[in-house]
C-alpha atoms as a PDB file:
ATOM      1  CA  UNK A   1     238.391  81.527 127.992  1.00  0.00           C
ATOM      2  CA  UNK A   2     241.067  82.421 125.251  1.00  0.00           C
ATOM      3  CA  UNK A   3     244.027  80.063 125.032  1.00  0.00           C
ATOM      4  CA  UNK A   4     247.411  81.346 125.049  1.00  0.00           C
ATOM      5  CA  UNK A   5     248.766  81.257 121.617  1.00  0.00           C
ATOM      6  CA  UNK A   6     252.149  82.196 121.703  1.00  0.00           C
ATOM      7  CA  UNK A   7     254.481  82.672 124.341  1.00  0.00           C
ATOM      8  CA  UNK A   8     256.215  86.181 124.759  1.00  0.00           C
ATOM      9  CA  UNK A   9     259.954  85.058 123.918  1.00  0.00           C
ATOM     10  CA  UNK A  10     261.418  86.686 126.582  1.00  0.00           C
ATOM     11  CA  UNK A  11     259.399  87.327 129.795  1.00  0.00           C
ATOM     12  CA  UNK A  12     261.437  89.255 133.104  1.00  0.00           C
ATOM     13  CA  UNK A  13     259.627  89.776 136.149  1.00  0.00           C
ATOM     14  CA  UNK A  14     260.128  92.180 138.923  1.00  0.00           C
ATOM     15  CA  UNK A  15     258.124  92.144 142.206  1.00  0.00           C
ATOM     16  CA  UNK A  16     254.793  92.718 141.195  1.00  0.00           C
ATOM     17  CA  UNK A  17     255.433  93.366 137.358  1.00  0.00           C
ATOM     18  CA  UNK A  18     255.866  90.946 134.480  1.00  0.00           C
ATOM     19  CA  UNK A  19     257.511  92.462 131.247  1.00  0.00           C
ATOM     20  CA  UNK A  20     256.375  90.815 127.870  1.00  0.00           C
ATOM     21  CA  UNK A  21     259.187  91.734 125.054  1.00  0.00           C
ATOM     22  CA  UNK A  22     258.093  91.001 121.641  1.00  0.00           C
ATOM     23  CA  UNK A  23     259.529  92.270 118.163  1.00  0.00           C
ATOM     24  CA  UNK A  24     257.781  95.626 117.724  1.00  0.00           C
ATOM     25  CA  UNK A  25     256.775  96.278 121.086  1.00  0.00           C
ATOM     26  CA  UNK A  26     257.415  96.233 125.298  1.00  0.00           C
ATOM     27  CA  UNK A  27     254.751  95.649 127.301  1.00  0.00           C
ATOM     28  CA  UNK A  28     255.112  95.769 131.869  1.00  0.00           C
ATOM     29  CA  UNK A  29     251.579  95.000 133.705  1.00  0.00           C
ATOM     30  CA  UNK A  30     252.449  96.225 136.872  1.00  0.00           C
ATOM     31  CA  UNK A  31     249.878  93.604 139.567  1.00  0.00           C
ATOM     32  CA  UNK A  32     250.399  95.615 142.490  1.00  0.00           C
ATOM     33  CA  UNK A  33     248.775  98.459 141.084  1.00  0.00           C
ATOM     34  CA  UNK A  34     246.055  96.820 138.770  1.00  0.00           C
ATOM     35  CA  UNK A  35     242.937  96.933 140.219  1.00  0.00           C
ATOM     36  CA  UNK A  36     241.163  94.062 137.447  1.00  0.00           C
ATOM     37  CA  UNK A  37     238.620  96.382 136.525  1.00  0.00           C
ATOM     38  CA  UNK A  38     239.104  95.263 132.862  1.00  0.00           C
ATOM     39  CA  UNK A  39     238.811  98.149 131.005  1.00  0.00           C
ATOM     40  CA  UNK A  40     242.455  97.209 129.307  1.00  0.00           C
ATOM     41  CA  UNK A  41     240.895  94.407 127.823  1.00  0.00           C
ATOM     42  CA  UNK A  42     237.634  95.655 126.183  1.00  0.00           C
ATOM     43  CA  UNK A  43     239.122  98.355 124.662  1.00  0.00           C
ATOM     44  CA  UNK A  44     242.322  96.209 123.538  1.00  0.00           C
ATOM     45  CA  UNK A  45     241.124  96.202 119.568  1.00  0.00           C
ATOM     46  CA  UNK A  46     243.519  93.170 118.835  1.00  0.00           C
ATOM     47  CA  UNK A  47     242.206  91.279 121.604  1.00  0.00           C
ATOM     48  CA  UNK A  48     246.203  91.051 122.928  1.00  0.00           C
ATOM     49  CA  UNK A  49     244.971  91.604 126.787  1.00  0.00           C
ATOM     50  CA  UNK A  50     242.964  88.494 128.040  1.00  0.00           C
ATOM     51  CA  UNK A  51     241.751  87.100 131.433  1.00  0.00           C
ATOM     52  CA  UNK A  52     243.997  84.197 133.012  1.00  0.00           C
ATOM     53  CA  UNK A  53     243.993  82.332 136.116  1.00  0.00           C
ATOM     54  CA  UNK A  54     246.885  82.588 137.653  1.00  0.00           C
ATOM     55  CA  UNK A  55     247.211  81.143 141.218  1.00  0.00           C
ATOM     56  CA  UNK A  56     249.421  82.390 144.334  1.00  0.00           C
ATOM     57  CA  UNK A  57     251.048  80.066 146.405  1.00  0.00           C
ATOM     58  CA  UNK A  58     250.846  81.749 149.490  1.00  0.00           C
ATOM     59  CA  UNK A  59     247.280  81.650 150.002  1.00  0.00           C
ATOM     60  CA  UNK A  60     246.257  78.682 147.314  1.00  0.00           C
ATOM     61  CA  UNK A  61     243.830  80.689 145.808  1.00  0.00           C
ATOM     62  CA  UNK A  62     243.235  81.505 141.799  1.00  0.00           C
ATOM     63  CA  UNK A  63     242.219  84.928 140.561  1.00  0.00           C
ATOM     64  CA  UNK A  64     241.700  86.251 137.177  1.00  0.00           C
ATOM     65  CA  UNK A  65     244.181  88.567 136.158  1.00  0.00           C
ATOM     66  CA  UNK A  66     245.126  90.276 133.261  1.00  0.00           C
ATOM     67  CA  UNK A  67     247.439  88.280 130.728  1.00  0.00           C
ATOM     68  CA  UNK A  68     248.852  88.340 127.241  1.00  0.00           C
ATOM     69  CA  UNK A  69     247.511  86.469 124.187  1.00  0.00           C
ATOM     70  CA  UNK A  70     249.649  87.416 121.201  1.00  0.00           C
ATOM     71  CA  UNK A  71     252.223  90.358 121.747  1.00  0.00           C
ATOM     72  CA  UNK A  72     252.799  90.262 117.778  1.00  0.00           C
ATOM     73  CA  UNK A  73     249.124  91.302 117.374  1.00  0.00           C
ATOM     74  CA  UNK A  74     249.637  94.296 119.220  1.00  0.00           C
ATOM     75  CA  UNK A  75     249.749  97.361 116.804  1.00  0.00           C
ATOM     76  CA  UNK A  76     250.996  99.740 119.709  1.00  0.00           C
ATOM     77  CA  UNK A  77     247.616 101.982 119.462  1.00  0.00           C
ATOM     78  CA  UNK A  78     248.494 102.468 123.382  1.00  0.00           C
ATOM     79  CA  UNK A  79     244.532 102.356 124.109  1.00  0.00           C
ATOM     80  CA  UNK A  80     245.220 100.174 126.956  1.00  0.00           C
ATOM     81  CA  UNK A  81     247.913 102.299 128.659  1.00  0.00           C
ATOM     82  CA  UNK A  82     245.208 105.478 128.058  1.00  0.00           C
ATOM     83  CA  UNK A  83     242.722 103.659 129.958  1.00  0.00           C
ATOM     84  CA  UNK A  84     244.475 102.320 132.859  1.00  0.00           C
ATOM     85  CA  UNK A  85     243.999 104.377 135.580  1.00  0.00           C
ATOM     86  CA  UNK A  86     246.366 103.329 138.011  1.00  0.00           C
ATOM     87  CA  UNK A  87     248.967 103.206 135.180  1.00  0.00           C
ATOM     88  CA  UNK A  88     249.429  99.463 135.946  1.00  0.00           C
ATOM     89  CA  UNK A  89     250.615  99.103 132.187  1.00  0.00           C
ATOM     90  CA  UNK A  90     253.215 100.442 130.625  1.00  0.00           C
ATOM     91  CA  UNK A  91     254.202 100.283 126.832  1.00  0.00           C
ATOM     92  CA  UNK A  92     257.817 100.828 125.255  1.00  0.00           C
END
């Protein structure tokens, strides 16, 4: 499991999406269209996309999801937004 190194600075969330805003770069994972097929995160070269639990309260159960490591990694190569399918991620 990779440990969270640094926390985006300013996170907003919108039903279903969380925004990570770093220096150089935007990114919105949109959950209600990501299917966790991981593709996003093996072809992430900087290894910026991880796995993380993350649990929902209405049902008590964990599921891996897909999280942010280290947005200032991230050299906006946009390989993860090419991949995704559903377009569950969006960079600005």
């Amino acid at each position: 499991m990779v440990k969270i190194i640094e926390e985006p600075r300013n996170q907003k969330k919108k039903a279903g999406q969380v925004t990570f805003e770093g220096d150089k770069v935007t990114i919105s994972l949109n959950y209600s269209l990501c299917t966790n097929c991981g593709l996003c995160i093996s072809n992430c070269p900087h290894n910026v996309l991880i796995w993380q639990d993350r649990a929902f309260k209405e049902n008590k159960h964990k599921i891996d999801t897909v999280g942010i490591s280290d947005l200032s990694k991230c050299s906006v190569c946009g390989r993860c937004q090419e991949i995704c399918k559903p377009r569950a991620i969006i960079i600005k």
